[in-house]
Protein backbone atom coordinates (compact mmCIF):
# COMPACT_ATOMS: atom_id res chain seq x y z
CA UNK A 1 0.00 0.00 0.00
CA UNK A 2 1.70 3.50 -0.65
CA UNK A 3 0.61 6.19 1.57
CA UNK A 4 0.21 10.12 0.69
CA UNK A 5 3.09 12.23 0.72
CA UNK A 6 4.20 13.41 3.86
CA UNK A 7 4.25 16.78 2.77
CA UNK A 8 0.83 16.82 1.28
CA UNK A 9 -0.34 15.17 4.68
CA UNK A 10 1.39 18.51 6.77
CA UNK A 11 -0.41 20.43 4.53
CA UNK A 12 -3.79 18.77 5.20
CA UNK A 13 -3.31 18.71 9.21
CA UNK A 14 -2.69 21.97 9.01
CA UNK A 15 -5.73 22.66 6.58
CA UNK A 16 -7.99 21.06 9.06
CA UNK A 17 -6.11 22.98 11.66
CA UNK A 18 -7.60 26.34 10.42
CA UNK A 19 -11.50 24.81 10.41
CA UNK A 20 -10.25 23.60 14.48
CA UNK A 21 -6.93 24.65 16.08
CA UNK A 22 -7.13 21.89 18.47
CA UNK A 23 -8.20 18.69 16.90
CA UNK A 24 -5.54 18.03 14.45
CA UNK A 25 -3.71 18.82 17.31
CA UNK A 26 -5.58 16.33 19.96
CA UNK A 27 -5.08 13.27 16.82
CA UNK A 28 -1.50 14.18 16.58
CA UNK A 29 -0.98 13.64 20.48
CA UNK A 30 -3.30 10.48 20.26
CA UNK A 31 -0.98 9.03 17.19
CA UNK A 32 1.98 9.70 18.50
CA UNK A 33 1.19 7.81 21.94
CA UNK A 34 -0.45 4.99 19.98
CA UNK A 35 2.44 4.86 17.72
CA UNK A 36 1.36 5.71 14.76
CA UNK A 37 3.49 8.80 14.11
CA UNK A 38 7.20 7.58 14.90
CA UNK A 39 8.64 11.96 15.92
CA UNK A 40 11.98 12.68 16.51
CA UNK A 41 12.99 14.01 19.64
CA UNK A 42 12.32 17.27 20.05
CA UNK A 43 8.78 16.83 18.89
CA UNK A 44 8.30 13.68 21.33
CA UNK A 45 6.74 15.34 24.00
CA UNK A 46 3.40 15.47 22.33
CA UNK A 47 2.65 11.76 22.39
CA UNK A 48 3.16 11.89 26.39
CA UNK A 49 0.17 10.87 28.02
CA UNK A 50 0.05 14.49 29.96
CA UNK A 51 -0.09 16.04 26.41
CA UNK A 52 -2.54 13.55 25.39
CA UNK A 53 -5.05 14.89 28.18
CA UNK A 54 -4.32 18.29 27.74
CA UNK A 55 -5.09 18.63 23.86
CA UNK A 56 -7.98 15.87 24.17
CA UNK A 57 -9.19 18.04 27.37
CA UNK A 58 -8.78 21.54 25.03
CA UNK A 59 -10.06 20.04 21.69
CA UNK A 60 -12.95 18.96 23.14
CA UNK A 61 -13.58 22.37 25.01
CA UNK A 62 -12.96 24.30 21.49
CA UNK A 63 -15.40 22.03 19.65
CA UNK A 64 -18.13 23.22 22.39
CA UNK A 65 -17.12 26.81 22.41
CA UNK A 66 -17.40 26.75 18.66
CA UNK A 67 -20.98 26.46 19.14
CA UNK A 68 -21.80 29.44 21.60
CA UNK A 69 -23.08 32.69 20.03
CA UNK A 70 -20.04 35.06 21.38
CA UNK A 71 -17.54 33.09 20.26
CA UNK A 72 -15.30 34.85 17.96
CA UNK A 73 -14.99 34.16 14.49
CA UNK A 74 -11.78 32.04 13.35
CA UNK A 75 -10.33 35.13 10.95
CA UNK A 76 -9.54 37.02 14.26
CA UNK A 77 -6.42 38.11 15.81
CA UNK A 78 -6.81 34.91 18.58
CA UNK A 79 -7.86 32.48 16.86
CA UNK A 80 -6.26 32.92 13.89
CA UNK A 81 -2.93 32.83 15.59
CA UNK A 82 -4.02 29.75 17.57
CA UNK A 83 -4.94 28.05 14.07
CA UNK A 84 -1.19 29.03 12.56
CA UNK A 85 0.62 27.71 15.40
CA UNK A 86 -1.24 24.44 15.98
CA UNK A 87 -0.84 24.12 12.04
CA UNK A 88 2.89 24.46 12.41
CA UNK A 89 3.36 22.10 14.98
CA UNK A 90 1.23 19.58 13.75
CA UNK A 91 1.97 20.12 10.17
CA UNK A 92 5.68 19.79 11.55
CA UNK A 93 4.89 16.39 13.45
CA UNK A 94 3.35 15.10 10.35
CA UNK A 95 5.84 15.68 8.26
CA UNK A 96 8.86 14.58 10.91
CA UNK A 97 7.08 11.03 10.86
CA UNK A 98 7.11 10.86 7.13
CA UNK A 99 10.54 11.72 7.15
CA UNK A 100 10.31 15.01 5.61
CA UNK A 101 12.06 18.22 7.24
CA UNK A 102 10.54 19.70 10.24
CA UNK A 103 10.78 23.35 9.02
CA UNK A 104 9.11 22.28 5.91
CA UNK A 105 6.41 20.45 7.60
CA UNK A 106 6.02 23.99 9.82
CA UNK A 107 5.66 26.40 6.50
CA UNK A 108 3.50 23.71 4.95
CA UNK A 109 1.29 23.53 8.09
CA UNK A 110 0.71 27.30 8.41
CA UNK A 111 -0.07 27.64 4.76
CA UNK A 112 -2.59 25.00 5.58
CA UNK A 113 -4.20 26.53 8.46
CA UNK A 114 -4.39 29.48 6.68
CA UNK A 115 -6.28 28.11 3.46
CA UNK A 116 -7.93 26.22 6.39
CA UNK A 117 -8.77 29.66 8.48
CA UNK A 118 -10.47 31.59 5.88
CA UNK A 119 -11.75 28.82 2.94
CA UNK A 120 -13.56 27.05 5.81
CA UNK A 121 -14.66 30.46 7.27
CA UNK A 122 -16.38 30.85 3.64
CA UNK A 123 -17.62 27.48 3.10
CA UNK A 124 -19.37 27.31 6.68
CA UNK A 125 -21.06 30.91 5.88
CA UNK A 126 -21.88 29.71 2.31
CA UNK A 127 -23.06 26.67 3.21
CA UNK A 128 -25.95 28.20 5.99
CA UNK A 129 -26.78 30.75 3.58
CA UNK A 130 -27.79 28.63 0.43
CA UNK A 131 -29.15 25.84 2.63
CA UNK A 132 -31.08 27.46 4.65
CA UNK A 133 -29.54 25.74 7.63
CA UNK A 134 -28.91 26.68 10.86
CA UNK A 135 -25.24 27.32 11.70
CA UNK A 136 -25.04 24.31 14.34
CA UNK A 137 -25.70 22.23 11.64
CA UNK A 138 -22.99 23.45 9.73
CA UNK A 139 -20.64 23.79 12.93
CA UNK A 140 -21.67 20.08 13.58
CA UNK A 141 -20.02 18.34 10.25
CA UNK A 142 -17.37 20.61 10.39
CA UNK A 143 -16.15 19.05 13.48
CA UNK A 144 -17.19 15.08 12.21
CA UNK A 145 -14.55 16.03 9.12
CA UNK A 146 -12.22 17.77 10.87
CA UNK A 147 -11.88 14.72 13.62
CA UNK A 148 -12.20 11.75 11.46
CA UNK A 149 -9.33 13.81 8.53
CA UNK A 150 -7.30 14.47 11.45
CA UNK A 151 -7.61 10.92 12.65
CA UNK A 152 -7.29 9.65 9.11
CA UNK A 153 -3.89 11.43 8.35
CA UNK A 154 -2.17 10.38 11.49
CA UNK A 155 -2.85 6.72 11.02
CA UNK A 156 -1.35 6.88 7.76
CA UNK A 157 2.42 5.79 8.74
């Protein structure tokens, strides 16, 4: 079986990182402890089980907040810098395990969460506007494709 190119896959974590900072980020902890994603030392530390807790803990925490009414959108100053890092370092994990360059993995994760940030900002708006649909809907299979990609990607190695 051949598996997706490592740098397409830190481009895709990062991607997903932009529609939620902190489930690409919760599967990459999860992978790494399982053993999917083999990470070099310096990124290690995110397959320890406190990491595991903490981004599972957070990601699950985001994907309620998403919901609430004063939540800000994704395009602002927080969350879009939340989105760009988690992109990095995922995007950086990713690409680490595939045996790509770290740095690489980084710039390709960012450009990800960026496309991510503001494509998924437009398809979520489009997508209550022409259906007719309330924005929980929307909000809802958002987060089913953004866990089972992120989920998806990391078992790929």
């Amino acid at each position: 079986m051949t598996h997706p190119p490592a740098v397409l896959l830190a481009f895709l974590i990062g991607f997903l990182a932009g529609l939620r900072s902190l489930t690409p980020a919760a599967a990459t902890a999860w992978g790494a402890h399982l053993g999917w994603l083999k990470l070099p030392r310096p990124l290690f530390w995110i397959g320890t089980t406190p990491a595991v807790v903490i981004f599972t803990l957070l990601a699950l925490t985001e994907l309620v907040a998403d919901k609430l009414p004063k939540t800000p959108s994704r395009t602002a100053p927080p969350g879009l810098i939340a989105r760009v890092v988690m992109g990095a370092l995922t995007g950086a994990c990713v690409a680490t395990a595939g045996a790509q360059g770290a740095v690489l993995g980084a710039v390709l994760g960012i450009v990800g969460a960026i496309a991510g940030t503001f494509g998924g900002y437009q398809a979520r708006t489009r997508l209550v506007k022409s259906l007719g649909t309330p924005d929980f809907v929307i909000a809802v299979l958002e987060d089913l494709l953004t866990i089972g990609g992120s989920l998806w990607l990391v078992s790929r190695f």
